[in-house]
C-alpha atoms as a PDB file:
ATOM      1  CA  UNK A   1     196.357  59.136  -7.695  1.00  0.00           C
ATOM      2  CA  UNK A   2     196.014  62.658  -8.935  1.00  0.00           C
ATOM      3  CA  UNK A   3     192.901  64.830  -8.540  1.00  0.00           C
ATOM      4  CA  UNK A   4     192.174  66.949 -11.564  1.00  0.00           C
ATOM      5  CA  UNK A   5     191.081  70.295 -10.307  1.00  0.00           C
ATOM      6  CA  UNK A   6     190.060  71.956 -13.679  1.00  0.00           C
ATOM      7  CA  UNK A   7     186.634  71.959 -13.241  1.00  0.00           C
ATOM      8  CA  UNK A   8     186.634  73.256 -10.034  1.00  0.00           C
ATOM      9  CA  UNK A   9     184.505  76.330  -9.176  1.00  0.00           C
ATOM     10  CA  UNK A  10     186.053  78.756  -6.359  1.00  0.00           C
ATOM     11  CA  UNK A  11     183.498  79.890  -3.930  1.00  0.00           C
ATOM     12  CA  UNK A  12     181.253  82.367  -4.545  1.00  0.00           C
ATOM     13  CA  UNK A  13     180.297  83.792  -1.433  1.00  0.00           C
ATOM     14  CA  UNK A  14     181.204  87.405  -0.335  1.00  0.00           C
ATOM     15  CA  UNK A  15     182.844  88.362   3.196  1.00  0.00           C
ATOM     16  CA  UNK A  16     180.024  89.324   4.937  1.00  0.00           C
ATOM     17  CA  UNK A  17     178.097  85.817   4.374  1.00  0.00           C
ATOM     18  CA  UNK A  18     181.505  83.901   5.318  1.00  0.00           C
ATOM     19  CA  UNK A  19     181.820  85.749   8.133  1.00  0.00           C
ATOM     20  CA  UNK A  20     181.436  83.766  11.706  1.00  0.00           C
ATOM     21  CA  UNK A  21     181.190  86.949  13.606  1.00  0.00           C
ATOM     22  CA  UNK A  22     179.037  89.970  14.568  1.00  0.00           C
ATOM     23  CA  UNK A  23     181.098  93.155  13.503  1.00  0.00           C
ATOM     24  CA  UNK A  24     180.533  96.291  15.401  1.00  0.00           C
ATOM     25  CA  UNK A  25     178.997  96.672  19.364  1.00  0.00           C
ATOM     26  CA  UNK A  26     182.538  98.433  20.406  1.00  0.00           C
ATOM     27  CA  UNK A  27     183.782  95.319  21.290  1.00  0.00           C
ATOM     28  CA  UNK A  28     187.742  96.994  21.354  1.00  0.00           C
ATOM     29  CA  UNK A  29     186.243  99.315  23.814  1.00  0.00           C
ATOM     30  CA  UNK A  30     185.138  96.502  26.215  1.00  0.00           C
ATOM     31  CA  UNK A  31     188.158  95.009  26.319  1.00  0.00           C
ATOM     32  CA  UNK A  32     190.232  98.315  26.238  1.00  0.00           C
ATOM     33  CA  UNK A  33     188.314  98.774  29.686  1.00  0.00           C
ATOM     34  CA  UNK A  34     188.615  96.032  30.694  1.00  0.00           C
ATOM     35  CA  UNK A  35     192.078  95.869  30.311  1.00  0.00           C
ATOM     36  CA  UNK A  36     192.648  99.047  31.957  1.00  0.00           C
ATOM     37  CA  UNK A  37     190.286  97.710  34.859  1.00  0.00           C
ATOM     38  CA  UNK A  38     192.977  94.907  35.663  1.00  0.00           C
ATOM     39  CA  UNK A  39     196.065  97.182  34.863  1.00  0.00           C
ATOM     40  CA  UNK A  40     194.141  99.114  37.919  1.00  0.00           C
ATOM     41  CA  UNK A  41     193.316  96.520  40.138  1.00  0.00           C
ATOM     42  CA  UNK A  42     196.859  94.985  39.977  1.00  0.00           C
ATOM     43  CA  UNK A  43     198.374  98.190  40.702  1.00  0.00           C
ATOM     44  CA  UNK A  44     196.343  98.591  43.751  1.00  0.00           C
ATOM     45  CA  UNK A  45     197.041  95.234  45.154  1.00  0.00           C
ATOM     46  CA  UNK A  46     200.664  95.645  44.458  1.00  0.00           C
ATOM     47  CA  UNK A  47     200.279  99.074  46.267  1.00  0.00           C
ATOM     48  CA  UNK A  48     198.808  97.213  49.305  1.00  0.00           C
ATOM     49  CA  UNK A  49     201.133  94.423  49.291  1.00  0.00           C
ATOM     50  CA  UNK A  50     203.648  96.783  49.698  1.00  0.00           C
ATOM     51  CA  UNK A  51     205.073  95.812  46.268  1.00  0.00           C
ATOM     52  CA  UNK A  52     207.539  92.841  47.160  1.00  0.00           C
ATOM     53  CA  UNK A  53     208.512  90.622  45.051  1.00  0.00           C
ATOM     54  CA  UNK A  54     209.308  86.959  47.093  1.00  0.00           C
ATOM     55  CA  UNK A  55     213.162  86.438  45.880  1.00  0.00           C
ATOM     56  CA  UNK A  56     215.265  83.506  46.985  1.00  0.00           C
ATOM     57  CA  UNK A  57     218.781  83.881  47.954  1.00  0.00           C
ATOM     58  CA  UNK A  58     221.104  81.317  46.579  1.00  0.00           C
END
């Protein structure tokens, strides 16, 4: 069975209404800082730990 597109109509709506999102509110900044905020938080654990890595010897 073959469909017979020729009388289709392609959507008409622009990008703004097809959009599923809220543009804008810095959002790359939050997660920039956040980001950053775990980059910083890791570091200072490892710092604490004493940065050792557990490594088994064969």
């Amino acid at each position: 069975m073959q469909l017979d597109n020729r009388d289709a109509v392609a959507p008409s709506k622009s990008t703004t209404a097809v959009r599923q999102g809220v543009t804008g509110h810095n959002v790359r900044y939050v997660l920039g800082f956040g980001l950053a905020g775990v980059v910083v938080a890791l570091l200072i654990v490892g710092t604490y730990m004493g940065m050792t890595l557990p490594v088994s010897s064969p």
